[in-house]
Structure formats: structure tokens, C-alpha cells
N, C-alpha and C. Protein backbone atom coordinates (compact mmCIF):
# COMPACT_ATOMS: atom_id res chain seq x y z
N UNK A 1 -3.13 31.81 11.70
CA UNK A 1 -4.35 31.73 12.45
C UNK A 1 -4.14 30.74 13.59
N UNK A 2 -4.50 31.52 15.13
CA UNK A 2 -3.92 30.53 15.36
C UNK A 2 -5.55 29.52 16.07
N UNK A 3 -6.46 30.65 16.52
CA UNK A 3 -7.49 29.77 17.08
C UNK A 3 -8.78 30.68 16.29
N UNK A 4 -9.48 30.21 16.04
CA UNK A 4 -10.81 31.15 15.65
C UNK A 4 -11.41 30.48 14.67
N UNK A 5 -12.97 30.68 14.06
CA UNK A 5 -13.40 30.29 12.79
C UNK A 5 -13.68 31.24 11.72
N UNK A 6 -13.50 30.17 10.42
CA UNK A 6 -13.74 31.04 9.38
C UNK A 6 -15.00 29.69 8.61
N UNK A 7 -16.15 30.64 7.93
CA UNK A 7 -16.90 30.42 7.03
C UNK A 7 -16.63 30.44 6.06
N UNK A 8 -16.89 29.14 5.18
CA UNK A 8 -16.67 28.72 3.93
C UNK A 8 -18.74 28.90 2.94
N UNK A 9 -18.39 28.81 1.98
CA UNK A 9 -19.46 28.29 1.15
C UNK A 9 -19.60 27.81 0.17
N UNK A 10 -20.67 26.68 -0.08
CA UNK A 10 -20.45 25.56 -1.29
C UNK A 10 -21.62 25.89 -2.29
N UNK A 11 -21.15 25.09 -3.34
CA UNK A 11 -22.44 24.84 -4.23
C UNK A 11 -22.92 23.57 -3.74
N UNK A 12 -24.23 23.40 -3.70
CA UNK A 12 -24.80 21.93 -3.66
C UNK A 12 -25.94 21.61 -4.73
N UNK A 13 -25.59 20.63 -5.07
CA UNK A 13 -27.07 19.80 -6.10
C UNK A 13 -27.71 19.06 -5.31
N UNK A 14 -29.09 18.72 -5.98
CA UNK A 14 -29.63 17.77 -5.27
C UNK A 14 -29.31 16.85 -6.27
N UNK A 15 -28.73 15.51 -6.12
CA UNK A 15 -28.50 14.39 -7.00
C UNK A 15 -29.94 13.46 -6.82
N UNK A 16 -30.16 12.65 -7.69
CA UNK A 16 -31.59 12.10 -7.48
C UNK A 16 -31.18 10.95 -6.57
N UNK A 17 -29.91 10.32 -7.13
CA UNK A 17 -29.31 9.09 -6.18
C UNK A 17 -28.54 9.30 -4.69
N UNK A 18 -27.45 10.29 -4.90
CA UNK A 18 -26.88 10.62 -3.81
C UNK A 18 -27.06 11.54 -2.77
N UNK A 19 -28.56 12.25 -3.25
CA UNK A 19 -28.88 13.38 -2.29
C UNK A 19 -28.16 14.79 -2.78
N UNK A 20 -27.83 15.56 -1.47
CA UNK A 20 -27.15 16.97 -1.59
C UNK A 20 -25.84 16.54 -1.63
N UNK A 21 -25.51 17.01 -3.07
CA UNK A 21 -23.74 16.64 -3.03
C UNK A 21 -23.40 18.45 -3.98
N UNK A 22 -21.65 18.11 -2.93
CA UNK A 22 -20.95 19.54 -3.25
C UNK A 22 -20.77 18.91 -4.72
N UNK A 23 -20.37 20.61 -5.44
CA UNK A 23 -19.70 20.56 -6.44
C UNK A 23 -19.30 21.41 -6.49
N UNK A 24 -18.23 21.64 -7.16
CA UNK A 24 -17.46 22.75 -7.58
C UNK A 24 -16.44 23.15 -5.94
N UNK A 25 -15.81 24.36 -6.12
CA UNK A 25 -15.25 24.63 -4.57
C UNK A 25 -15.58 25.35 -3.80
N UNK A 26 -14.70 25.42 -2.62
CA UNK A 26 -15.31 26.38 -1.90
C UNK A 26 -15.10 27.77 -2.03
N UNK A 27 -16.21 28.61 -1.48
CA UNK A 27 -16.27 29.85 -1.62
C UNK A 27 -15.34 30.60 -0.43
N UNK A 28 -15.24 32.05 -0.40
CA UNK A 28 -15.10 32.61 0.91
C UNK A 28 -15.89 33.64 1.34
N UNK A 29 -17.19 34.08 0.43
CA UNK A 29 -18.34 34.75 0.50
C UNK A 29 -19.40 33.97 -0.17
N UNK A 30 -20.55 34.17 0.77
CA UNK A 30 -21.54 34.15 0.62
C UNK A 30 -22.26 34.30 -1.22
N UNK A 31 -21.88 35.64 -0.99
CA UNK A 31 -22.19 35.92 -2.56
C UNK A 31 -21.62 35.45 -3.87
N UNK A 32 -19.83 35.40 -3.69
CA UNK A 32 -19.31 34.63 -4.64
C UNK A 32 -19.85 33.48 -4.66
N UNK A 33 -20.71 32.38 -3.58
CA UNK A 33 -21.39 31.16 -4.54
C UNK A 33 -22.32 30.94 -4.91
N UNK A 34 -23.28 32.02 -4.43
CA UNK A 34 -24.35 32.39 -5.19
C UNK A 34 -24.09 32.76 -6.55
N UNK A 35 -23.17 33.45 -7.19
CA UNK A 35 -22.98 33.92 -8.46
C UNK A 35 -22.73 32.13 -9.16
N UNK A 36 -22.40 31.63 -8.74
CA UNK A 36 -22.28 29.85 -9.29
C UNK A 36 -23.21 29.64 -9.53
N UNK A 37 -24.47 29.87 -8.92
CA UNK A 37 -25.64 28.84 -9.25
C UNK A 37 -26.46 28.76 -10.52
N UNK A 38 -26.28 29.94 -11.30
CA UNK A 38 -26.87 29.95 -12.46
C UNK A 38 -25.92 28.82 -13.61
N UNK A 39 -24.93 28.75 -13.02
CA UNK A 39 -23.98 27.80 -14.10
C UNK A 39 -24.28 26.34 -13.36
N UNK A 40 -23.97 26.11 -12.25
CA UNK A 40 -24.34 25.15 -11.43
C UNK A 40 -25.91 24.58 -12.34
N UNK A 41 -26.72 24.87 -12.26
CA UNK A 41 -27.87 24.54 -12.63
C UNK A 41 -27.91 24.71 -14.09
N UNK A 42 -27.47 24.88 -14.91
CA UNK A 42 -27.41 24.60 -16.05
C UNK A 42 -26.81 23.65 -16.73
N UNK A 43 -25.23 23.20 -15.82
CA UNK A 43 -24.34 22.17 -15.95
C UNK A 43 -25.48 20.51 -15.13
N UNK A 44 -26.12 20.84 -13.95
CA UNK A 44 -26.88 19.97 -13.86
C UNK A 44 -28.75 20.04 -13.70
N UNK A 45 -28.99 20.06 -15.03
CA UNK A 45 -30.14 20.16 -15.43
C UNK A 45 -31.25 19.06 -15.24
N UNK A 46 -32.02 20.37 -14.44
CA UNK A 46 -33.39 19.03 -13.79
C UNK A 46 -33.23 18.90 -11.78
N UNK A 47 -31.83 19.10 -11.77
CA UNK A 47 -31.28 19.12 -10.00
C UNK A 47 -31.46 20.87 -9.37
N UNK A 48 -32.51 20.70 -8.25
CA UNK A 48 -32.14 21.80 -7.80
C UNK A 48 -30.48 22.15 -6.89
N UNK A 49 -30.47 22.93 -6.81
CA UNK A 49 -29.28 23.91 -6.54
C UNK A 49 -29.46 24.54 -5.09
N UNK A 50 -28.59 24.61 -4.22
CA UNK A 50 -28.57 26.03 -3.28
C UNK A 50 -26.94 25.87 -2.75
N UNK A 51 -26.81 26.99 -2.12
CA UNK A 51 -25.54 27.15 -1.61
C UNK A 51 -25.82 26.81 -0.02
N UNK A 52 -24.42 25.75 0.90
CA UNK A 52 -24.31 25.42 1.88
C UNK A 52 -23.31 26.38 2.64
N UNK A 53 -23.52 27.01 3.71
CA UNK A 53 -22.69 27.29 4.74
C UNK A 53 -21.81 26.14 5.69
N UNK A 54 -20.39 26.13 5.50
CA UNK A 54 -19.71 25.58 6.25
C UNK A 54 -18.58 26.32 7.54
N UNK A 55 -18.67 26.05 8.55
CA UNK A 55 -17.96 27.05 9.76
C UNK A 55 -16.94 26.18 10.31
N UNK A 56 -15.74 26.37 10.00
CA UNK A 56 -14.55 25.78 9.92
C UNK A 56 -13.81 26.20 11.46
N UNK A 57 -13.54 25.26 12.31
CA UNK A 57 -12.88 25.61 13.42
C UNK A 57 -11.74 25.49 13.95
N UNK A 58 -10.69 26.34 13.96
CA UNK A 58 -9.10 25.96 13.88
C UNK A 58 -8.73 26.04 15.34
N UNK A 59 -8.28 24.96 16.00
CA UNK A 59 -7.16 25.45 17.48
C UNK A 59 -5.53 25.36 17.26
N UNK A 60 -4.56 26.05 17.58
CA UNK A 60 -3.36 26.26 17.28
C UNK A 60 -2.96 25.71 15.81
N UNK A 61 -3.88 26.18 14.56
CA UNK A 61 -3.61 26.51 12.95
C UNK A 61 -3.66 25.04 12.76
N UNK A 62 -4.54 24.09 13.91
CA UNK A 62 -5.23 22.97 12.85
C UNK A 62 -6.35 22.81 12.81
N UNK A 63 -7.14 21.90 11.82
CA UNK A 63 -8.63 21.78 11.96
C UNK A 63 -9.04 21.30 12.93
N UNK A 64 -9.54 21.74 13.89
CA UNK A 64 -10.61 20.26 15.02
C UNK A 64 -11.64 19.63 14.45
N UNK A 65 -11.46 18.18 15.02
CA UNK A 65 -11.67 17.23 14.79
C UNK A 65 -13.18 17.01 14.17
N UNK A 66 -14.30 17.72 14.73
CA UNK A 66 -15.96 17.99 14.16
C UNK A 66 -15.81 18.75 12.87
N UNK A 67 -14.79 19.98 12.30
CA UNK A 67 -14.91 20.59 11.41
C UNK A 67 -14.15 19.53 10.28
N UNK A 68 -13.14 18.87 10.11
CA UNK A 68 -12.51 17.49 9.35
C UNK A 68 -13.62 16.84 9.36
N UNK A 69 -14.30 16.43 10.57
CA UNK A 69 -15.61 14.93 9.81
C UNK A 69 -16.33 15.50 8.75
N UNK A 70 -16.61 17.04 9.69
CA UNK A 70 -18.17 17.93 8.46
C UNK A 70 -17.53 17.77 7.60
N UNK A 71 -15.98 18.63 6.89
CA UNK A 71 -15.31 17.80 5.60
C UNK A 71 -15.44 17.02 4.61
N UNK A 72 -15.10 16.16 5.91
CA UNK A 72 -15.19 14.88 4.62
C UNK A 72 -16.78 13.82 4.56
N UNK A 73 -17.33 13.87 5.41
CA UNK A 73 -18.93 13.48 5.31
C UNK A 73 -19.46 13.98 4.71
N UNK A 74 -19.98 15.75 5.23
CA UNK A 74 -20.82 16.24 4.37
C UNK A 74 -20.44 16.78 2.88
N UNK A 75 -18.84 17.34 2.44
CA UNK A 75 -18.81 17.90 1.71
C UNK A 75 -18.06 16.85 0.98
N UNK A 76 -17.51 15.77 1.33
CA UNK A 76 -16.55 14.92 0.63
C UNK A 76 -15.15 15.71 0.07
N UNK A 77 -14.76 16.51 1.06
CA UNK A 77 -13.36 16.78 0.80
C UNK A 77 -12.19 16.54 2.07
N UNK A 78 -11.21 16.19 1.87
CA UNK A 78 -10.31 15.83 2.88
C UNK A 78 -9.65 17.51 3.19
N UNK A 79 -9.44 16.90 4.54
CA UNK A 79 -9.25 18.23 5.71
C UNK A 79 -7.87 19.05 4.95
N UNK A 80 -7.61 20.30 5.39
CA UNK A 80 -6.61 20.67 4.61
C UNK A 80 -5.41 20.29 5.45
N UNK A 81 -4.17 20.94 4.73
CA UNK A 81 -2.99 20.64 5.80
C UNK A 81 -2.96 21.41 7.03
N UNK A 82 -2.05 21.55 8.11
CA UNK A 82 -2.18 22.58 8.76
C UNK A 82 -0.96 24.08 7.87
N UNK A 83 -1.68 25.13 8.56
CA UNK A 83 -1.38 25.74 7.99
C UNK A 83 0.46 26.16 9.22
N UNK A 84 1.75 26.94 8.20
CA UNK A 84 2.67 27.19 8.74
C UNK A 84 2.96 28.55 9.03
């Protein structure tokens, strides 16, 4: 890949302390993380649940620099490698 984006999707809880935090990984449809949420919400009981859209932006097969912060801010995962 060398320039273009791809959409990811997460599970999110609402934590009572930390707010909307990911769990579990990422998706590459929509629907596959929707099928999570019934386990999602059972594993954390009492927290609502929804799935987050993330839009990942690569220039010559690395992450730019706004799609790494969204990363690791919003989802708390570190950027991947570049790809070879």
C-alpha cells in the first residue's frame, strides 16, 4: 500500500473512571465488531458498549503522523510498523 486509507473498527466501553476505552482489537468490518458487542457487554457489565470507526492514513506504506496520535490517544495502541 503505498498511499490511501483504510478503516478500522473498535469495541469501546464506557469505563465509569476512564471514559470510552478500546477493548479487545481491531476490526476490518463494520459488522465483524458489532458481532463483539454482545460479549463485550457481558464481560463488562453495567458499561455501555458501541463500536468506534477509525480511518487510518498511509503515505509511501507509513502511518501519517494524525492517524499514529488517533492511535495512541484515542485507542491506546502504538502505531504499527511500516509495512514491506
Amino acid at each position: 500500500m503505498a498511499e490511501g486509507a483504510r478503516t478500522v473498527w473498535f469495541t469501546m466501553i464506557s469505563h465509569p473512571v476512564r471514559g470510552w476505552t478500546r477493548v479487545g482489537n481491531a476490526y476490518g468490518s463494520r459488522k465483524a465488531a458489532v458481532e463483539w458487542l454482545p460479549f463485550v457487554r457481558g464481560a463488562w457489565r453495567g458499561c455501555r458498549a458501541r463500536v468506534s470507526r477509525c480511518t487510518l492514513t498511509f503515505v509511501d506504506g507509513k502511518l501519517d503522523d494524525r492517524s499514529a496520535r488517533v492511535l495512541s490517544q484515542k485507542y491506546n495502541l502504538d502505531p504499527p510498523a511500516a509495512e514491506r
